[in-house]
N, C-alpha and C. Protein backbone atom coordinates (compact mmCIF):
# COMPACT_ATOMS: atom_id res chain seq x y z
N UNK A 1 11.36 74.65 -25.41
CA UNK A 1 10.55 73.52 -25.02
C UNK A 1 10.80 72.32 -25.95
N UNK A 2 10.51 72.67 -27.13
CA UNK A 2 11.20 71.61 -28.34
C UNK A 2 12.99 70.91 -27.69
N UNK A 3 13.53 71.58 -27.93
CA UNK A 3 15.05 70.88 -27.08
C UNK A 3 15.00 70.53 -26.35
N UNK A 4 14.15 70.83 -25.08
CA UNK A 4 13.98 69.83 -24.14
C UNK A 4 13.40 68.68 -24.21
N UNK A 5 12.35 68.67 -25.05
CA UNK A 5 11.44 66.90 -25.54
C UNK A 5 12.34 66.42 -26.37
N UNK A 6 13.26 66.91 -27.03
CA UNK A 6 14.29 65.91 -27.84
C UNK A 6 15.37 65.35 -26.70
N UNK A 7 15.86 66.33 -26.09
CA UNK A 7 17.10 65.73 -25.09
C UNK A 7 16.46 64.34 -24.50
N UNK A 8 14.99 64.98 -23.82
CA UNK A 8 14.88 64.22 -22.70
C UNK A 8 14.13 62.49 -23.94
N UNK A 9 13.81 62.34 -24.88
CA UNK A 9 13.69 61.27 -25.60
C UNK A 9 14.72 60.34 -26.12
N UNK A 10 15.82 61.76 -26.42
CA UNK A 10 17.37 61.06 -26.39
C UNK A 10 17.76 60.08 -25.28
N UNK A 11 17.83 60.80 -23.99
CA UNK A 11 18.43 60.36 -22.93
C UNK A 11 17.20 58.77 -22.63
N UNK A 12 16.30 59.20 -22.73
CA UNK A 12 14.98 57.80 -22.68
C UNK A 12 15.61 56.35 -23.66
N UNK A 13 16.22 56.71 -25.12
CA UNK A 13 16.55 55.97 -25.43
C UNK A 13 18.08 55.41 -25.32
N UNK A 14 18.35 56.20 -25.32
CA UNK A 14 19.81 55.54 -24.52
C UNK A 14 19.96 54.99 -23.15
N UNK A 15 18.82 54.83 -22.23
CA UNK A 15 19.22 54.29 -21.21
C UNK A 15 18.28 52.90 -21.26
N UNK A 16 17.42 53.23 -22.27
CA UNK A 16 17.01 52.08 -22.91
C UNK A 16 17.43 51.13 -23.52
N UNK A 17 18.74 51.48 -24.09
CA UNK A 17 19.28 50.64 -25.24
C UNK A 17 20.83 50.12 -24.12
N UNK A 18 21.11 51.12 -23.51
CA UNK A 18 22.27 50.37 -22.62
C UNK A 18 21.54 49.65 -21.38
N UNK A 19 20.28 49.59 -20.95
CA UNK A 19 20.08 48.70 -20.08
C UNK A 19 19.78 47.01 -20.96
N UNK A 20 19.41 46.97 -22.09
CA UNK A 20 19.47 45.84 -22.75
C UNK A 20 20.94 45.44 -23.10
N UNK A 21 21.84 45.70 -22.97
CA UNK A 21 22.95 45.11 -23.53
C UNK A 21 23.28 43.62 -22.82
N UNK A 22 23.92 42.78 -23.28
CA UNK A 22 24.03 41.40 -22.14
C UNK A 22 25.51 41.71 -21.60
N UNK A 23 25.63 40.72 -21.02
CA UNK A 23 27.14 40.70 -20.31
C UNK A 23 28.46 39.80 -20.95
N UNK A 24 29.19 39.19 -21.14
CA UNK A 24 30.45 39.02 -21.97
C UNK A 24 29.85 37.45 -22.48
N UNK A 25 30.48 37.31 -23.27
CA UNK A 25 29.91 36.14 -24.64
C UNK A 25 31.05 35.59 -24.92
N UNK A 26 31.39 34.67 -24.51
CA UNK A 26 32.81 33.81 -25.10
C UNK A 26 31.94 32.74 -26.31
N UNK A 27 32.84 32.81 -27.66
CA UNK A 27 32.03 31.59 -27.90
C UNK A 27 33.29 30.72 -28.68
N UNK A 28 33.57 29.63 -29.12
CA UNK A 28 34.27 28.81 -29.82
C UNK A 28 33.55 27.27 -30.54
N UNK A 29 33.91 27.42 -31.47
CA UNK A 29 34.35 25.82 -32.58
C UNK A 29 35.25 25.07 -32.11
N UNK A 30 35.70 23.75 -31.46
CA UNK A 30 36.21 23.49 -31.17
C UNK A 30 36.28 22.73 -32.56
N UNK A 31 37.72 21.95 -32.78
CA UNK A 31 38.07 21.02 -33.54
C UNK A 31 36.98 19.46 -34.00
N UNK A 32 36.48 18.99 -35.29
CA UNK A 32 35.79 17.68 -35.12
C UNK A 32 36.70 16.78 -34.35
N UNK A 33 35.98 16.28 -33.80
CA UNK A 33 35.93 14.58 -33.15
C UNK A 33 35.71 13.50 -33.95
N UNK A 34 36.74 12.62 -34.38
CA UNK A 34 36.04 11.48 -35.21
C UNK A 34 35.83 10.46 -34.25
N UNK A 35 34.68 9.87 -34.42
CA UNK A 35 34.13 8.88 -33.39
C UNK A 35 33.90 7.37 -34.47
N UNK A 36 34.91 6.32 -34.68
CA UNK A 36 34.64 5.63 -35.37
C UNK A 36 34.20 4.27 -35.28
N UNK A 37 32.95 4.09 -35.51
CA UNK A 37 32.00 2.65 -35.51
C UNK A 37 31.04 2.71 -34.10
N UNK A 38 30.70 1.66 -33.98
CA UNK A 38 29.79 1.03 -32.92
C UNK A 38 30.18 0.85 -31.50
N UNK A 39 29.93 1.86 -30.27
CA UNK A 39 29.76 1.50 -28.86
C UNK A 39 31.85 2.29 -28.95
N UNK A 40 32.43 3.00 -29.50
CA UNK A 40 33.23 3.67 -29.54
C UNK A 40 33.26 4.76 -29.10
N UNK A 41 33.89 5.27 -27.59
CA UNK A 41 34.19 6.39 -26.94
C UNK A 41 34.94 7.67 -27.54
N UNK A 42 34.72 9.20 -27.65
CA UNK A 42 35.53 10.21 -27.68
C UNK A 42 34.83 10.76 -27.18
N UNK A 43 36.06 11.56 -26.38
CA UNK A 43 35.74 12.81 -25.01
C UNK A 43 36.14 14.22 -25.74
N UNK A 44 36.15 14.92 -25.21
CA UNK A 44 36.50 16.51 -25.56
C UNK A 44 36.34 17.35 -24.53
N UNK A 45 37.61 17.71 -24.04
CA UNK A 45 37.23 18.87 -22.56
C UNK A 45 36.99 19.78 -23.32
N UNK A 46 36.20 20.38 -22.86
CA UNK A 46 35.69 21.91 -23.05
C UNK A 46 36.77 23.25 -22.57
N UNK A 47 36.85 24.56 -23.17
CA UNK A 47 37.52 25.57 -22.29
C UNK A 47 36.79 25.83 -21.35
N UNK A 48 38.41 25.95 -19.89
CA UNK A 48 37.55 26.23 -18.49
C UNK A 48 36.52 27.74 -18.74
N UNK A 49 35.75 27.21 -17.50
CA UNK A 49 34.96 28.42 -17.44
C UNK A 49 35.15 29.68 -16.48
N UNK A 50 35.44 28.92 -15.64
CA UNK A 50 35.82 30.03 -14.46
C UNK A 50 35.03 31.25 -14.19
N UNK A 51 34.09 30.82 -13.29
CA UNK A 51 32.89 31.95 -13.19
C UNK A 51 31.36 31.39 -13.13
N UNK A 52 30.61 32.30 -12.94
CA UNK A 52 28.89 31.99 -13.28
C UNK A 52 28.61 32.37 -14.53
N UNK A 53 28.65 31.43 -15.31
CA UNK A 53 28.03 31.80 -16.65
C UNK A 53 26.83 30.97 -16.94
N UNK A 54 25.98 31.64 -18.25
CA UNK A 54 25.18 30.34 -19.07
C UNK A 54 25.93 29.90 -19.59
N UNK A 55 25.36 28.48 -19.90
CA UNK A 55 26.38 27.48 -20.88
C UNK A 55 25.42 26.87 -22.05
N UNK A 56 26.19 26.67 -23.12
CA UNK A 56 25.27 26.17 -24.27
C UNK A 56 26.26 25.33 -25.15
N UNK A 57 26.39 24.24 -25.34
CA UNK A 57 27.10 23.23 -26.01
C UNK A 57 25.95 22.90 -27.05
N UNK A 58 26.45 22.74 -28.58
CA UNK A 58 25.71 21.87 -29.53
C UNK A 58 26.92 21.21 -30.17
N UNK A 59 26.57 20.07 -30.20
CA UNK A 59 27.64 19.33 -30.96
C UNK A 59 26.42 19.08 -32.32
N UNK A 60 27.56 19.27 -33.23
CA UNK A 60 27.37 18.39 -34.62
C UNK A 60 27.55 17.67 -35.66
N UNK A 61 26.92 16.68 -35.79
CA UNK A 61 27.27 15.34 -36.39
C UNK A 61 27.68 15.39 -38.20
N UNK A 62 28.48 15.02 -38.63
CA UNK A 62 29.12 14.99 -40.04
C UNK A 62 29.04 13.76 -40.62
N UNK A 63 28.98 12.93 -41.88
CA UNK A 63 29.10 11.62 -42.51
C UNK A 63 30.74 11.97 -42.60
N UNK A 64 31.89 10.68 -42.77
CA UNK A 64 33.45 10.95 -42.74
C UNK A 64 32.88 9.48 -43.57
N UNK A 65 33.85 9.58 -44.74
CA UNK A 65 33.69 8.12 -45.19
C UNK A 65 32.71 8.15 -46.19
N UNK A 66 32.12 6.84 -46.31
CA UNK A 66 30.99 6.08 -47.38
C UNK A 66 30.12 6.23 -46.15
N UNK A 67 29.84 6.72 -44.75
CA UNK A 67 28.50 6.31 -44.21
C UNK A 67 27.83 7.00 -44.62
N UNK A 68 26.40 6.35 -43.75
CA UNK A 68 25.13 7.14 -44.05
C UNK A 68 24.43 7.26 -42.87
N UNK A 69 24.91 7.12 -41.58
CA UNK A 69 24.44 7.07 -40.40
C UNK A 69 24.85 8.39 -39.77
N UNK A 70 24.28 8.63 -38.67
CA UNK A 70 24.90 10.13 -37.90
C UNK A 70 24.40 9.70 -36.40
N UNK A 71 24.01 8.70 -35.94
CA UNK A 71 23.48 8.32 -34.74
C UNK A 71 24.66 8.16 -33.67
N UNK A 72 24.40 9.28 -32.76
CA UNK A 72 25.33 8.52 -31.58
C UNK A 72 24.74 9.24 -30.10
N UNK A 73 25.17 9.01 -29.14
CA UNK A 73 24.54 9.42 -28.08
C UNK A 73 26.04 10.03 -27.06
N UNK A 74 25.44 10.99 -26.54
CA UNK A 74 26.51 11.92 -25.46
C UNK A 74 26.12 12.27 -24.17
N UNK A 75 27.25 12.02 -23.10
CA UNK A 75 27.09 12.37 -22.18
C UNK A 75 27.89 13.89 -21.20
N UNK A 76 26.89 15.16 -20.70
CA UNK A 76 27.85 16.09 -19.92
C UNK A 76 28.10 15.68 -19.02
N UNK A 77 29.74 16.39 -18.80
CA UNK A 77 30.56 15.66 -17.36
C UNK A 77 30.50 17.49 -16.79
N UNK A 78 31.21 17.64 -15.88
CA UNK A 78 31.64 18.66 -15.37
C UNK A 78 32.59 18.28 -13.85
N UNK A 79 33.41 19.13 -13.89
CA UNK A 79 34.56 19.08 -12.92
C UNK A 79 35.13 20.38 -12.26
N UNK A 80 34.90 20.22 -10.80
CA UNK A 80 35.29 21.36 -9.87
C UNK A 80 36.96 21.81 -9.88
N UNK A 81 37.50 21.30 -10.16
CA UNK A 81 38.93 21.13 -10.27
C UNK A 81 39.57 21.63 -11.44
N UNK A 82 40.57 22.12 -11.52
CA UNK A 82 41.31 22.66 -12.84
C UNK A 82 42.24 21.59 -13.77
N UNK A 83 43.09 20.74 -12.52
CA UNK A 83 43.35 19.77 -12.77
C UNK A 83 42.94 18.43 -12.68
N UNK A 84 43.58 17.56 -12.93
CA UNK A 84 43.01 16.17 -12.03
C UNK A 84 41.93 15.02 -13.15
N UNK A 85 41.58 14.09 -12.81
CA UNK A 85 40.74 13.59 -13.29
C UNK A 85 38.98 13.17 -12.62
N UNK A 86 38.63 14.53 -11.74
CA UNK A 86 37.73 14.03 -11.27
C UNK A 86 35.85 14.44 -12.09
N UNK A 87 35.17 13.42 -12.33
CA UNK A 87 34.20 14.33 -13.09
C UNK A 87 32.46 13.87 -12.84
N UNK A 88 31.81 14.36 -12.64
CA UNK A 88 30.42 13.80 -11.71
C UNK A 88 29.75 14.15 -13.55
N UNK A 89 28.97 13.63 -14.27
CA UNK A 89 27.89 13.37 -15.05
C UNK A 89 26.44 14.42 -14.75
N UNK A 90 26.35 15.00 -15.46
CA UNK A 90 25.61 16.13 -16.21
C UNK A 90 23.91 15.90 -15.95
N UNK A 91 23.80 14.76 -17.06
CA UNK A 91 22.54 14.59 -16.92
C UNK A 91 22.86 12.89 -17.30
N UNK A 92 21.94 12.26 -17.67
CA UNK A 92 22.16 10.83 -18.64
C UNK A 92 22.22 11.32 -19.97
N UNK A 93 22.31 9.90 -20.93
CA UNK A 93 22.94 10.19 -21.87
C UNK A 93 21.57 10.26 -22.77
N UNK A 94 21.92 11.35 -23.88
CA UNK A 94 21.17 11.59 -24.84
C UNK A 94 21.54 11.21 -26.24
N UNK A 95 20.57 10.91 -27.25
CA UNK A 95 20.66 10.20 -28.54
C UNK A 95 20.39 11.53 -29.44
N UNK A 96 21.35 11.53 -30.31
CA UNK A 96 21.26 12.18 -31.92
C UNK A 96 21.32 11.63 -32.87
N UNK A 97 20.13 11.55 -33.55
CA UNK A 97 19.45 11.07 -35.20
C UNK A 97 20.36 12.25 -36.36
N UNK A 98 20.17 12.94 -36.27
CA UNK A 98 20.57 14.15 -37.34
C UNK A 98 21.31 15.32 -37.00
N UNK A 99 21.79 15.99 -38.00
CA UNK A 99 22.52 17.34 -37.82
C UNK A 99 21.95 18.11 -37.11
N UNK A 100 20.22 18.18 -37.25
CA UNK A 100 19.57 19.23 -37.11
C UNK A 100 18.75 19.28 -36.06
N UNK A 101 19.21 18.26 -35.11
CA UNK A 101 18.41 17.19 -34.15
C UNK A 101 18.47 18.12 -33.04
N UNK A 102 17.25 18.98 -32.10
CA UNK A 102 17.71 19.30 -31.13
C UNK A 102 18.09 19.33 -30.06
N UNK A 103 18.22 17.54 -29.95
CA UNK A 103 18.51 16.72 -28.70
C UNK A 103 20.41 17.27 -28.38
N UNK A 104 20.84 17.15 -29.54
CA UNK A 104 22.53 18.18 -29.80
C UNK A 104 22.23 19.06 -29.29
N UNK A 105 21.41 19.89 -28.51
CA UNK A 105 21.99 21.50 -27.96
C UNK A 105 21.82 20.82 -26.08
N UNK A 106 22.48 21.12 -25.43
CA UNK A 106 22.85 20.60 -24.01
C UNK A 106 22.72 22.64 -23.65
N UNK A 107 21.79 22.76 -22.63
CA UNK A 107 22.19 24.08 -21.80
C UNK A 107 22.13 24.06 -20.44
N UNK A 108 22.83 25.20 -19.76
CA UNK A 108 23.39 24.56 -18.36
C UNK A 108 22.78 26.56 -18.17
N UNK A 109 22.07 26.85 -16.89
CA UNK A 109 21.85 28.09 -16.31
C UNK A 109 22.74 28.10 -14.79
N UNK A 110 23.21 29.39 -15.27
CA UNK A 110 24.36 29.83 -14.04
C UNK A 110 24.96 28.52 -13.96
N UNK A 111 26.00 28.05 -14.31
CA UNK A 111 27.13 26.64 -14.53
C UNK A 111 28.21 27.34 -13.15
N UNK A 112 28.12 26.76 -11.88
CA UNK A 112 28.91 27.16 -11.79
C UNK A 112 30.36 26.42 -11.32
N UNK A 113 30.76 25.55 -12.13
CA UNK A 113 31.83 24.69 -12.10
C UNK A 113 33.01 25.42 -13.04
N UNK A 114 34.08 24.01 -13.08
CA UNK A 114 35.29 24.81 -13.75
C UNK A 114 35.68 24.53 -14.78
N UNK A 115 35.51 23.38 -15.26
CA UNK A 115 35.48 22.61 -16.57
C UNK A 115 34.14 21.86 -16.89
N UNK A 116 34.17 21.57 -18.19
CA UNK A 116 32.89 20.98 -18.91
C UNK A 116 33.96 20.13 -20.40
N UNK A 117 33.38 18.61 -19.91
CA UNK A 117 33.47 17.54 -20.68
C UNK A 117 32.16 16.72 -21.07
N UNK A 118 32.22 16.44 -22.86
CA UNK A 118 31.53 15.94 -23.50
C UNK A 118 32.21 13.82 -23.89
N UNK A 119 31.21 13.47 -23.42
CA UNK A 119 32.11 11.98 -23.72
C UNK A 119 30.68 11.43 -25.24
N UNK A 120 30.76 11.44 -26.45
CA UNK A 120 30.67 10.79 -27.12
C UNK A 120 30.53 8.96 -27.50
N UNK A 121 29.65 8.68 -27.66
CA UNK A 121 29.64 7.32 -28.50
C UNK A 121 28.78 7.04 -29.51
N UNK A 122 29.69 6.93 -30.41
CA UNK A 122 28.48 6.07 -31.72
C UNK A 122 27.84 5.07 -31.37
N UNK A 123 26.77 5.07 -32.13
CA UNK A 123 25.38 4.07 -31.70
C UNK A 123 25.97 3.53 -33.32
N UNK A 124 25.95 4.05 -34.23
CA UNK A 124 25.78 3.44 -35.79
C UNK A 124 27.00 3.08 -35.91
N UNK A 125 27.63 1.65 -36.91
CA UNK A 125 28.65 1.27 -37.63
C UNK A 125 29.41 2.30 -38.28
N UNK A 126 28.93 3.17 -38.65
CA UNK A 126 29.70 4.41 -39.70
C UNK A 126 30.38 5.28 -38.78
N UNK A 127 31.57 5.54 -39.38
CA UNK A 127 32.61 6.30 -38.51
C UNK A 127 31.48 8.05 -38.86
N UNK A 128 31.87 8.64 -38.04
CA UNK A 128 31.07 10.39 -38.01
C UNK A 128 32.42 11.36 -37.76
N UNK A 129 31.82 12.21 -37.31
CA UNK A 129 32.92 13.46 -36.94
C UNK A 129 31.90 14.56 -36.24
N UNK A 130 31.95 14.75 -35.24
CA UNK A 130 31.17 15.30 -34.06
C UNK A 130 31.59 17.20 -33.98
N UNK A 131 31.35 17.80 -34.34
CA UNK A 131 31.77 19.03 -34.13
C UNK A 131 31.46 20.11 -33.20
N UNK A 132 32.17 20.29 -31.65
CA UNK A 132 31.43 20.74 -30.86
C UNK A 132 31.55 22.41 -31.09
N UNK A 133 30.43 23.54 -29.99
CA UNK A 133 30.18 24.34 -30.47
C UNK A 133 29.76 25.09 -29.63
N UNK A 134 30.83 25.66 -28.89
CA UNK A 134 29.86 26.13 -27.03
C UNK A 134 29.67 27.64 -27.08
N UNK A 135 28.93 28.22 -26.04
CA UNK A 135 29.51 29.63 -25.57
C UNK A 135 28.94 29.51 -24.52
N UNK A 136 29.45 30.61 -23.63
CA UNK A 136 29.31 31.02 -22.02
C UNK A 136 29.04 32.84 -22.48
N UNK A 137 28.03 32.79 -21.68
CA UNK A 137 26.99 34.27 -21.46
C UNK A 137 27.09 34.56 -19.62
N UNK A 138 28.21 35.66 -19.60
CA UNK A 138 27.59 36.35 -18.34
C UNK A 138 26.84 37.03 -18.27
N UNK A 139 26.43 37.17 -17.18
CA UNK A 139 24.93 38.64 -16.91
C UNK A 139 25.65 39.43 -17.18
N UNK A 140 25.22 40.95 -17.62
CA UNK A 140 25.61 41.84 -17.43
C UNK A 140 25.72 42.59 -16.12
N UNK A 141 24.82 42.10 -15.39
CA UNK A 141 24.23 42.61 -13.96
C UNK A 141 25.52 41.98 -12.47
N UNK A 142 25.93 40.86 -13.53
CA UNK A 142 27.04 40.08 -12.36
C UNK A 142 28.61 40.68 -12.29
């Protein structure tokens, strides 16, 4: 009777612990972006996604130089296409004060496009360096 209340607590937790597992996790650092001075554009395609995933982009802001500013504002693009230049806008554009700012985290549920582009502009005189920072979460269930 004892071996049987252990098996069957065993088997309880193991189907416990493999029904929590998530589904595949890509994540990457992409290279900084230097974005230098005032009303100054940089883009950064993202790796395709290919699939239904979550999406989670944080970019983060660096001083490069003598500045002391970190202010700039970003806009998500996304594009059905693999190639090409075609790209419809995310949301409007959002403003970042600081490193730690959580206006920098952008999330997207079930994304299901093929590429993801970030277009950058400094708001402040001081050149920065933008460091983006994504991952894509499938279900496990998908």
């Amino acid at each position: 009777m004892k071996r049987l209340l252990i098996l069957a607590t065993v088997l309880i937790f193991a189907v416990s612990a493999f029904s929590q597992r998530s589904g595949t996790v890509l994540q990457e650092t992409m290279g900084a972006l230097t974005v230098p001075g005032t009303l100054t554009d940089t883009s950064e395609v993202l790796p395709p996604v290919m699939g239904e995933f979550d999406v989670s982009i944080q970019l983060i802001p660096a001083l490069y130089g003598a500045g002391d500013s970190l202010w700039f504002s970003y806009i998500p693009y996304q594009s059905n296409v693999l190639t090409g230049n075609v790209w419809t806008a995310l949301a409007a554009a959002d403003t970042v004060g600081t490193n730690t700012d959580s206006d920098a985290i952008y999330e997207i549920t079930d994304f299901k496009g093929l590429r993801l582009r970030v277009i950058c502009t400094a708001i402040c005189a001081d050149t920065i360096t933008i460091t983006p920072y994504v991952v894509y979460k499938k279900h496990a269930n998908e």
